[in-house]
C-alpha atoms as a PDB file:
ATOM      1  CA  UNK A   1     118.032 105.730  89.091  1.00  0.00           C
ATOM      2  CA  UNK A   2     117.783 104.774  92.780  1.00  0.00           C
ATOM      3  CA  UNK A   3     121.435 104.523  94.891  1.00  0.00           C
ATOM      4  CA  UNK A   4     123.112 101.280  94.695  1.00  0.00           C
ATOM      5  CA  UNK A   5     121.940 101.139  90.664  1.00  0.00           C
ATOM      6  CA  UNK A   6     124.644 100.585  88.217  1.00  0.00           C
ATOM      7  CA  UNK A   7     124.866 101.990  84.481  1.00  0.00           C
ATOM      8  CA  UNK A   8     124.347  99.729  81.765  1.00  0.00           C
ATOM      9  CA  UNK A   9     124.508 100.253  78.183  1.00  0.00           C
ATOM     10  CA  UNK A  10     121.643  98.959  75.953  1.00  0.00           C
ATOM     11  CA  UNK A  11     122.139  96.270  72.987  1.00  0.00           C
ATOM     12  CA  UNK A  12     121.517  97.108  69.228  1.00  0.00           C
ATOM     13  CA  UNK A  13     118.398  95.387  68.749  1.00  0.00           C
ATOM     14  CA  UNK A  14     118.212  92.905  65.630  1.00  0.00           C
ATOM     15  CA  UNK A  15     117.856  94.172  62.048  1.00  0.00           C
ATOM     16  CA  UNK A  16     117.773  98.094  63.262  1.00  0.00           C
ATOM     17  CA  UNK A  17     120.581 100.626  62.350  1.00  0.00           C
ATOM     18  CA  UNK A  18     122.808 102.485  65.427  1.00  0.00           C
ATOM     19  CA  UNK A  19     122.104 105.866  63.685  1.00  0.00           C
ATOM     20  CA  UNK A  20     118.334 105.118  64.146  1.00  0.00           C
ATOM     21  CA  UNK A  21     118.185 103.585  67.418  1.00  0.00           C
ATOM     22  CA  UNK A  22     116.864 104.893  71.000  1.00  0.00           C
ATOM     23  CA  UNK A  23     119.308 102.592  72.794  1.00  0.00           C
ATOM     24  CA  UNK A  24     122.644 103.979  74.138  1.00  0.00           C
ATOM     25  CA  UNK A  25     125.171 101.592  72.297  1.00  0.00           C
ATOM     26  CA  UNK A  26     128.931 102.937  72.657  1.00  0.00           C
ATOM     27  CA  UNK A  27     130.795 101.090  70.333  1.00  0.00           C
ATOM     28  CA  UNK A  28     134.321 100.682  71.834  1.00  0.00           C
ATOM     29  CA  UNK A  29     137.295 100.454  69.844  1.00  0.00           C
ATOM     30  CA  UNK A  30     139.321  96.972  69.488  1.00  0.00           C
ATOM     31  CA  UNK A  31     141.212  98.721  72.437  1.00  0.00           C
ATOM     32  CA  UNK A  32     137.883  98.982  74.553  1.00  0.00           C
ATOM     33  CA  UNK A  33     138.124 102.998  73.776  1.00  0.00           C
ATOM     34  CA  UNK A  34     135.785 105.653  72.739  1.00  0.00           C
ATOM     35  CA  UNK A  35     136.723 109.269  71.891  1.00  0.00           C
ATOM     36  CA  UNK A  36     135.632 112.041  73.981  1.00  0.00           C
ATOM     37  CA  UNK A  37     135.773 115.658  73.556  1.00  0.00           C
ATOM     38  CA  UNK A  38     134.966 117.985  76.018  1.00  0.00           C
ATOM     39  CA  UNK A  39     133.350 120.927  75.017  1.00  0.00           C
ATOM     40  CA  UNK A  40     132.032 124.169  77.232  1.00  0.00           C
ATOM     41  CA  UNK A  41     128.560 123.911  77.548  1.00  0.00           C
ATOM     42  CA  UNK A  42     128.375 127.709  77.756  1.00  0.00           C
ATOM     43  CA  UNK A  43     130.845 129.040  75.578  1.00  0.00           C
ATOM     44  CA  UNK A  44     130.922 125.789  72.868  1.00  0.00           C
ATOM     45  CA  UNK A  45     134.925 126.451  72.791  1.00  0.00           C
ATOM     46  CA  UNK A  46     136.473 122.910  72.158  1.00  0.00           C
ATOM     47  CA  UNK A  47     138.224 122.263  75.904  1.00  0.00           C
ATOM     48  CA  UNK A  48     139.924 119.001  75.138  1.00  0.00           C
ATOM     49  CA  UNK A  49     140.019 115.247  73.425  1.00  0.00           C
ATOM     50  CA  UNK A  50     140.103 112.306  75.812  1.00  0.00           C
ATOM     51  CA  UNK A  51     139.083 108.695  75.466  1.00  0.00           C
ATOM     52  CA  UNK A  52     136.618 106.325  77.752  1.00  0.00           C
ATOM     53  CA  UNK A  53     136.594 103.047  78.238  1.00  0.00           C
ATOM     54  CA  UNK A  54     133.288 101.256  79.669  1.00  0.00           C
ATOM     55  CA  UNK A  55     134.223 101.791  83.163  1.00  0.00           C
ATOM     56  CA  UNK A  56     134.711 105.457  82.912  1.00  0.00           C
ATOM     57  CA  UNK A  57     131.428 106.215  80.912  1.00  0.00           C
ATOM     58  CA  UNK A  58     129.331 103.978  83.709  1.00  0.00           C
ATOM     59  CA  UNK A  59     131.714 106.494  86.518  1.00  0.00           C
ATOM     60  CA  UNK A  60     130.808 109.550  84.002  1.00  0.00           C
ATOM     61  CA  UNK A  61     127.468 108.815  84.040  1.00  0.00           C
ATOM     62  CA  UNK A  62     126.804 108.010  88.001  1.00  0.00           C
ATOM     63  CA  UNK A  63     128.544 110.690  89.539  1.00  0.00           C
ATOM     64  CA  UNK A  64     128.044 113.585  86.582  1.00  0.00           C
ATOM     65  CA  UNK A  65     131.373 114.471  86.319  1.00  0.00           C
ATOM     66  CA  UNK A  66     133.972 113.742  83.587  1.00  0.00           C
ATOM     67  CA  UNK A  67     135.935 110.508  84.147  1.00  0.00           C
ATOM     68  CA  UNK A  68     138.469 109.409  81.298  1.00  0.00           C
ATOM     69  CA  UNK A  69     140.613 106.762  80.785  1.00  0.00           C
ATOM     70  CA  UNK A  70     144.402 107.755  80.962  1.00  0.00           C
ATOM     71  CA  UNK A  71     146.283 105.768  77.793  1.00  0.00           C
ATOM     72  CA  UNK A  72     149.774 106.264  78.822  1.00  0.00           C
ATOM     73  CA  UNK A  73     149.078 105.442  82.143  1.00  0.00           C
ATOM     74  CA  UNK A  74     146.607 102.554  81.699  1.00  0.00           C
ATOM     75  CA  UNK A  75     144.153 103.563  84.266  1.00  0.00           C
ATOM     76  CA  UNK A  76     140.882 105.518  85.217  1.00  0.00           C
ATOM     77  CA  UNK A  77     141.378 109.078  85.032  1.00  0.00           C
ATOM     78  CA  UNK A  78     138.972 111.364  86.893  1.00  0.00           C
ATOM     79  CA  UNK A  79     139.122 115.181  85.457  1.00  0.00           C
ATOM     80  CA  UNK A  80     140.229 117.013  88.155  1.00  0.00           C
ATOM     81  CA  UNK A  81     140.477 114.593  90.932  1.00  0.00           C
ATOM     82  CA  UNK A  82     144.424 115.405  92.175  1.00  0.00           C
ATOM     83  CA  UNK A  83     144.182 119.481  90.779  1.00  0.00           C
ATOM     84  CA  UNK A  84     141.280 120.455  91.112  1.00  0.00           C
ATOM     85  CA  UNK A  85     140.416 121.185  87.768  1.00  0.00           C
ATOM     86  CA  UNK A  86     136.795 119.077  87.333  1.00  0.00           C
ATOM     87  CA  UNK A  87     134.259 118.973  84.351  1.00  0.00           C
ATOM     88  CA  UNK A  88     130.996 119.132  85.305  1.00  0.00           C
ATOM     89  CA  UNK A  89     128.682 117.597  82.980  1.00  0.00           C
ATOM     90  CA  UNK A  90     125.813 119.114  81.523  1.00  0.00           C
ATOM     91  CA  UNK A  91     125.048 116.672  78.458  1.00  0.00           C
ATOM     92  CA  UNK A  92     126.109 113.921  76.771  1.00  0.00           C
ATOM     93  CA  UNK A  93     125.777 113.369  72.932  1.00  0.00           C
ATOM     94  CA  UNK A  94     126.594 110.567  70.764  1.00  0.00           C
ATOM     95  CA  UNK A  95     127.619 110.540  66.975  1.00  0.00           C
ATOM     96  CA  UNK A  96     125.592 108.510  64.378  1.00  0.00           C
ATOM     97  CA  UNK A  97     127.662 105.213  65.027  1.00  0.00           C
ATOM     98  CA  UNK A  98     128.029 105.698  68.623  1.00  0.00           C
ATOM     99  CA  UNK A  99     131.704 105.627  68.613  1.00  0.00           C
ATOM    100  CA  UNK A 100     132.738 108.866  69.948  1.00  0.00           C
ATOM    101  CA  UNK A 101     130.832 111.582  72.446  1.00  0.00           C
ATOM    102  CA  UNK A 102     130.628 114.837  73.182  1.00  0.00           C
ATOM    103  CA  UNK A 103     130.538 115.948  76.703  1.00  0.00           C
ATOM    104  CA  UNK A 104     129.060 119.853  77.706  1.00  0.00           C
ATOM    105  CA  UNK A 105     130.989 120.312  80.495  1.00  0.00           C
ATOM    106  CA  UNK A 106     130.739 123.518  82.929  1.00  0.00           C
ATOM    107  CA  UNK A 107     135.001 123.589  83.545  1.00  0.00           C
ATOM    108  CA  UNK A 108     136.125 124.066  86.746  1.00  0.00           C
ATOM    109  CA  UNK A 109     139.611 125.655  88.106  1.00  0.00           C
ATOM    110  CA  UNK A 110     141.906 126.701  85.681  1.00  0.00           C
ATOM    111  CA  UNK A 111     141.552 124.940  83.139  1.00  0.00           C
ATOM    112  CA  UNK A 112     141.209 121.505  81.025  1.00  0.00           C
ATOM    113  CA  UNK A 113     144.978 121.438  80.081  1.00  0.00           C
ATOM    114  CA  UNK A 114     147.502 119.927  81.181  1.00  0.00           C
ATOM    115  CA  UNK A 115     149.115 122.876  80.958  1.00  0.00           C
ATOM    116  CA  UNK A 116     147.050 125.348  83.153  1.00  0.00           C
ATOM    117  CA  UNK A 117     145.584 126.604  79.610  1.00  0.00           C
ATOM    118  CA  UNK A 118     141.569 126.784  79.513  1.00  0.00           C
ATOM    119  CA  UNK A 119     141.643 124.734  76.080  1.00  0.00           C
ATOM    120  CA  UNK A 120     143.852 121.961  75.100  1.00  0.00           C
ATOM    121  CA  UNK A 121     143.966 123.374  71.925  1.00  0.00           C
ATOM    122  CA  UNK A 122     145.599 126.428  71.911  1.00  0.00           C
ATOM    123  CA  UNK A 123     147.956 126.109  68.742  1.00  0.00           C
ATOM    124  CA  UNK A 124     146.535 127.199  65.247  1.00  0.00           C
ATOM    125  CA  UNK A 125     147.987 125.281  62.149  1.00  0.00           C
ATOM    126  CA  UNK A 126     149.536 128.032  59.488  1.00  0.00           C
ATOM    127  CA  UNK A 127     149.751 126.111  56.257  1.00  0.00           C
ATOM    128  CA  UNK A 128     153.382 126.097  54.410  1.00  0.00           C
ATOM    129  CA  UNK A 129     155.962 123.881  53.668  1.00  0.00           C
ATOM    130  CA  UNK A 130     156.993 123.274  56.730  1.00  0.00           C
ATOM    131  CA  UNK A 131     153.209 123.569  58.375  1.00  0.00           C
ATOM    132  CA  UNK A 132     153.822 125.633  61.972  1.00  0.00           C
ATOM    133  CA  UNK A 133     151.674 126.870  64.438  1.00  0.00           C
ATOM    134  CA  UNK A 134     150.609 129.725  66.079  1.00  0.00           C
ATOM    135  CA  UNK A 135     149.897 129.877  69.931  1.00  0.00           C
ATOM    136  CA  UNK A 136     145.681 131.660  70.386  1.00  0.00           C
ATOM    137  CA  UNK A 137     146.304 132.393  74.171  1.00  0.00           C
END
């Protein structure tokens, strides 16, 4: 891509399947959404789930770091941007139906959480009546 390009996504083209197809076809939720987990491309611990809407993908995909979109604040969300705390990314994979991704991320700063935990998911479910968890870190 030369500067001053912009992203674009391809089309499905007529009569083939998405799970056999060469063209990058994110298939956004009715909400314009796409689930995105972040995953370390060295270790492959799960960092953290996210979701992208077309205009964050296109910004993910430009600059080559990890820009979500931010549900409870309706707006573009890049990792890192106010703490520090960016995603570099490495790769980008698609599932079979193109309606979630997986980005290998090199993690920068403390961590992905919200928290100042490496991994968003930190809690282990224990099975029981009540289910409870157990912190990992």
């Amino acid at each position: 891509m030369s500067a001053g390009d912009t992203i674009t996504f391809g089309t499905k083209p007529e009569g083939e399947k998405t799970d056999e197809t060469t063209a990058f076809v994110p298939k956004f939720d009715a909400n314009g959404l796409l689930a995105a987990v972040a995953i370390d491309a060295e270790t492959k611990e799960p960092l953290m789930l996210a979701w992208m809407n077309a205009e964050s993908l296109r910004m993910t995909l430009e600059i080559g770091e990890a820009v979500y979109y931010s549900r409870s604040r309706q707006e573009i969300w890049h990792k890192g941007a106010t703490s520090g705390h960016t995603q570099t990314v490495r790769e980008i994979r698609t599932d079979c139906d193109q309606d979630a991704i997986i980005l290998y991320v090199d993690q920068k700063g403390a961590g992905a959480c919200h928290t100042n935990r490496r991994s968003c998911f930190y809690r282990k479910v224990i099975p029981g009546s009540p289910a409870t968890l157990e912190f990992e870190d």
